[in-house]
N, C-alpha and C. Protein backbone atom coordinates (compact mmCIF):
# COMPACT_ATOMS: atom_id res chain seq x y z
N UNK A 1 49.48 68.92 75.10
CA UNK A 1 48.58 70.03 74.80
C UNK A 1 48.89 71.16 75.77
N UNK A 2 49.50 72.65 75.15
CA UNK A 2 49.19 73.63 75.91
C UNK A 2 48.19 73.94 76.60
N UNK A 3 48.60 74.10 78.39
CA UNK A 3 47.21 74.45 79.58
C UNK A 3 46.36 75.66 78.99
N UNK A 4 46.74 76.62 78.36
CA UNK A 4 46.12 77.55 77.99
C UNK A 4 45.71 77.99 76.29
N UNK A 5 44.54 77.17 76.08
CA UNK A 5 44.08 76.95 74.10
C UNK A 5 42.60 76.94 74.32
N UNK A 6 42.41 77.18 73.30
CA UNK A 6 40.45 76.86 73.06
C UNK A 6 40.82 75.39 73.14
N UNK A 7 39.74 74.55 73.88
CA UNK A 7 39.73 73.12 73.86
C UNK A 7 38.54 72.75 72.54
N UNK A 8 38.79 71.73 72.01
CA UNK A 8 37.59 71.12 71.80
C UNK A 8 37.35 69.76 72.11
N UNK A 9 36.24 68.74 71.93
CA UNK A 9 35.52 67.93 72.63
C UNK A 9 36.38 66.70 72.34
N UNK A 10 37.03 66.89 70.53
CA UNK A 10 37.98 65.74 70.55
C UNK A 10 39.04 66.04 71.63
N UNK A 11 39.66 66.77 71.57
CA UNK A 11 41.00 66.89 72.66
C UNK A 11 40.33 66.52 74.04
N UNK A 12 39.10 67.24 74.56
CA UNK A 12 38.76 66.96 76.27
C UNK A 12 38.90 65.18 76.06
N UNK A 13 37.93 64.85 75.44
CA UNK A 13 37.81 63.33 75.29
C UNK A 13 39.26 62.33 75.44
N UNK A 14 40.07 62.82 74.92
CA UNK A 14 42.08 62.24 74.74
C UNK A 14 42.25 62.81 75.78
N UNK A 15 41.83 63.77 76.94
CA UNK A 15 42.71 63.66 77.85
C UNK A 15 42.37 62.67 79.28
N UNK A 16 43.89 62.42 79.80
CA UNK A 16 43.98 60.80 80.50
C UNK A 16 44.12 62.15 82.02
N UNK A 17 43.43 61.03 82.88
CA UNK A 17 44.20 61.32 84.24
C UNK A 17 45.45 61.29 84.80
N UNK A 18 45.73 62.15 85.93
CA UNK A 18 47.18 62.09 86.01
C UNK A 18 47.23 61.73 87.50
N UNK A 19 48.20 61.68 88.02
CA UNK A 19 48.28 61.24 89.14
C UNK A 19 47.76 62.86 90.72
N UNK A 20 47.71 64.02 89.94
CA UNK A 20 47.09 65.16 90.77
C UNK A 20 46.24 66.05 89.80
N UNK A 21 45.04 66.30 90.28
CA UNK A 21 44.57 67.39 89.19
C UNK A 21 44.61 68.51 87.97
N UNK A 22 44.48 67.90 87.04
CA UNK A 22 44.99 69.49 86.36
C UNK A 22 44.36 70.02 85.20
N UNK A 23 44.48 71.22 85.28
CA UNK A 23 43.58 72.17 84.32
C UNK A 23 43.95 72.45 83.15
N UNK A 24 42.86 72.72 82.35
CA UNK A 24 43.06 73.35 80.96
C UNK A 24 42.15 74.00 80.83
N UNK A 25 42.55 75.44 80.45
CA UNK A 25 42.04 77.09 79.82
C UNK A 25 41.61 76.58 78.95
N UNK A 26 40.21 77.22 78.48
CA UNK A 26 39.87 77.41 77.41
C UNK A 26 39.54 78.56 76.97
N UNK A 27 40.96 79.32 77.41
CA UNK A 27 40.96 80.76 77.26
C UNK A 27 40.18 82.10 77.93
N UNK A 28 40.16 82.72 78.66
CA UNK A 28 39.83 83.17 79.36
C UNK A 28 39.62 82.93 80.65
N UNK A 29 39.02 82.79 81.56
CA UNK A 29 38.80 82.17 83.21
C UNK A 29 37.87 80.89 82.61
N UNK A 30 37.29 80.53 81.64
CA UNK A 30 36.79 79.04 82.25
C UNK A 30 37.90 77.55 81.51
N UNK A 31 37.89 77.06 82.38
CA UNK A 31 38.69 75.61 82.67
C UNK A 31 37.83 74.48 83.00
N UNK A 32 38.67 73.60 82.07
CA UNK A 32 38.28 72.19 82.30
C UNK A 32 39.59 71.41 83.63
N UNK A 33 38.93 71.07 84.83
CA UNK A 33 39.89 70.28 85.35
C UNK A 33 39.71 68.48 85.35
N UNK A 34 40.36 68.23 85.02
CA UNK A 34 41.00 66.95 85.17
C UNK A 34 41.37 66.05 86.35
N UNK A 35 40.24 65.08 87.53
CA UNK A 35 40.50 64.88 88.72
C UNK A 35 41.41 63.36 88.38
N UNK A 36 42.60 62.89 89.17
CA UNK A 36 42.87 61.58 89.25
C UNK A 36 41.99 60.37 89.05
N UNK A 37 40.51 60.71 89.50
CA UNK A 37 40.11 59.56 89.24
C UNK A 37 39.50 59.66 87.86
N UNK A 38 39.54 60.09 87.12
CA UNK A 38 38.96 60.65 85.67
C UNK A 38 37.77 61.88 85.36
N UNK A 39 37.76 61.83 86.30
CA UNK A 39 36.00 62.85 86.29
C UNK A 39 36.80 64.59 85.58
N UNK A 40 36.09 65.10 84.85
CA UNK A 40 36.06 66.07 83.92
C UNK A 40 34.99 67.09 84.71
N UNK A 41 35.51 68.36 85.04
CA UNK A 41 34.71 69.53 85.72
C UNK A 41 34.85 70.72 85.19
N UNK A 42 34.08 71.19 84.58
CA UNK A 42 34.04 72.75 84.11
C UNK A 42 34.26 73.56 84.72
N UNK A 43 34.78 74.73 85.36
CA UNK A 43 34.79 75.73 86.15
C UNK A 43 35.27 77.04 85.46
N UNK A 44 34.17 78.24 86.40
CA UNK A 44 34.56 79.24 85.67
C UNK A 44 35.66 80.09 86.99
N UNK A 45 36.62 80.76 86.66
CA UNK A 45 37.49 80.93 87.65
C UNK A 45 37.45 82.94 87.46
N UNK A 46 36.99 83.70 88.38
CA UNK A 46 36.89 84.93 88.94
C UNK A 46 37.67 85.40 90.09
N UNK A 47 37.41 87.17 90.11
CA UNK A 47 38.19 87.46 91.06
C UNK A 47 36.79 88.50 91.84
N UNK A 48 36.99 88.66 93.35
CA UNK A 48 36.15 89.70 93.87
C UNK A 48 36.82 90.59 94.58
N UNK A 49 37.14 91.76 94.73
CA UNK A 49 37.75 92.52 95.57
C UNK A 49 39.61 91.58 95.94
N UNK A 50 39.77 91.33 94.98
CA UNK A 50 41.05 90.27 94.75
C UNK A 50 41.07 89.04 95.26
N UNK A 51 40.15 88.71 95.51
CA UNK A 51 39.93 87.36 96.45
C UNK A 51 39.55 86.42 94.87
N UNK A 52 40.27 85.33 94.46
CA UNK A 52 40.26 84.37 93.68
C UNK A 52 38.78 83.33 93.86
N UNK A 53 37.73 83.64 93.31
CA UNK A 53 36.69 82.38 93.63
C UNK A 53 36.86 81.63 91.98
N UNK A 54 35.61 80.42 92.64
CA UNK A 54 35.63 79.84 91.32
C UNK A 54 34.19 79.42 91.77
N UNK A 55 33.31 78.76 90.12
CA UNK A 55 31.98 78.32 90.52
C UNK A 55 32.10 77.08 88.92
N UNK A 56 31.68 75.85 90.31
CA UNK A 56 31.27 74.81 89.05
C UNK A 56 30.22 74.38 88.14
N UNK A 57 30.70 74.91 86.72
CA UNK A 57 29.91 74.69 85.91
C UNK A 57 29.20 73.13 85.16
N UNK A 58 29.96 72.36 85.57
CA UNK A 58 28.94 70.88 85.81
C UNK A 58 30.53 70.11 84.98
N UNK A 59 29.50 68.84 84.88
CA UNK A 59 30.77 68.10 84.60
C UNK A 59 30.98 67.71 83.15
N UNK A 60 31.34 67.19 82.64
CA UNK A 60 31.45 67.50 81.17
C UNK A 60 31.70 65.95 80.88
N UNK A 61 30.79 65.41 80.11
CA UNK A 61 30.23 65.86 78.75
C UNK A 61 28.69 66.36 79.32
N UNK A 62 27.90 65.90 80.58
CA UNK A 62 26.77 66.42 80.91
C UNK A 62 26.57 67.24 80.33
N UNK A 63 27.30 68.70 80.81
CA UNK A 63 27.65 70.07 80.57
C UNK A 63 28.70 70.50 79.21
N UNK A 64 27.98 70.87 78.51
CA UNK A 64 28.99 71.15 76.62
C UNK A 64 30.26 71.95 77.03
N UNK A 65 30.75 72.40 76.27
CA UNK A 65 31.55 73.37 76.33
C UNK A 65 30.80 74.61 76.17
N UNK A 66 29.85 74.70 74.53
CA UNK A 66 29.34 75.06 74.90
C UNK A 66 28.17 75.82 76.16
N UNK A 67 27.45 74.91 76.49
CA UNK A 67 26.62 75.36 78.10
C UNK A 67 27.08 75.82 78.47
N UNK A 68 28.74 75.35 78.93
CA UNK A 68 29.48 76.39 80.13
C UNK A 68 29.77 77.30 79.50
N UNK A 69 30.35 77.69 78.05
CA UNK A 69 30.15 78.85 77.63
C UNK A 69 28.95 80.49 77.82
N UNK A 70 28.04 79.74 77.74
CA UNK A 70 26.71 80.25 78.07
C UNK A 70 26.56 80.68 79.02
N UNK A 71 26.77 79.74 80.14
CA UNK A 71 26.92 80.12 81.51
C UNK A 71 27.68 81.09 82.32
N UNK A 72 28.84 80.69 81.37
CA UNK A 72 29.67 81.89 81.70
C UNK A 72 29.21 82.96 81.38
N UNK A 73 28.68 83.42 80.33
CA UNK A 73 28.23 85.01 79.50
C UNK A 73 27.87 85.26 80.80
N UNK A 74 25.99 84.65 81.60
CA UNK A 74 25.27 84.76 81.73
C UNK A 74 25.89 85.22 83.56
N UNK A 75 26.64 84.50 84.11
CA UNK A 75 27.44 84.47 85.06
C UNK A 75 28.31 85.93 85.38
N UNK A 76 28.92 86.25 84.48
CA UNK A 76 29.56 87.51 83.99
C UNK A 76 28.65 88.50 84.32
N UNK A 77 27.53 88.33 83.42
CA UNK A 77 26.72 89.60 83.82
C UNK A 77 26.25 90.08 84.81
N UNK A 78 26.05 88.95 85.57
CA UNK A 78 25.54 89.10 86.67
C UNK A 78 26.43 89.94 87.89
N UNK A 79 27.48 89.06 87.39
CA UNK A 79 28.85 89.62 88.54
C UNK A 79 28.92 90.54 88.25
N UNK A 80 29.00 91.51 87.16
CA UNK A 80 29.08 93.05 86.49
C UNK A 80 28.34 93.83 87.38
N UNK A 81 26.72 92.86 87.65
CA UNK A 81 25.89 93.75 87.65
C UNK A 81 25.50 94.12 89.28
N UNK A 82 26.50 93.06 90.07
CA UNK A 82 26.99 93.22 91.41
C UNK A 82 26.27 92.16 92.06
C-alpha cells in the first residue's frame, strides 16, 4: 500500500507491524502510525513558524478515522485562529 492514499478501516485493519514504525497519510497532514508492537496511533502532523509539531489524535479503532477527521477540522481552526 502506497504511504500516501485515503486509508480506509479495511486496509488500517490488514496492516501488520514491522520491525520500526511506520506511517500512512491519509492525505493531507493526518497519519496513521504503525508501532512494532502493533498499536495503531492517529496523528495530525503541522508546522509553526517552521518548526514540525505533531498532536495525538488517539489510537485507532478507539478513535475513527473519522473522529480524527473531525478533530483535525476542529484543530486547524484553531491553529488558524492562533
Amino acid at each position: 500500500m502506497p504511504l500516501h492514499m485515503s486509508l480506509t478501516d479495511k486496509q488500517i485493519k490488514a496492516l501488520q507491524p514491522e520491525a520500526k514504525a511506520k506511517k500512512y497519510f491519509n492525505g493531507g497532514d493526518l497519519y496513521l502510525e504503525v508501532a512494532p508492537s502493533g498499536g495503531k496511533l492517529l496523528w495530525l502532523k503541522y508546522w509553526v513558524n517552521g518548526v514540525e509539531k505533531r498532536i495525538n489524535l488517539g489510537i485507532y479503532p478507539e478513535v475513527s478515522l473519522k473522529d480524527a477527521s473531525n478533530k483535525v477540522y476542529e484543530l486547524r481552526k484553531t491553529l488558524h485562529e492562533g
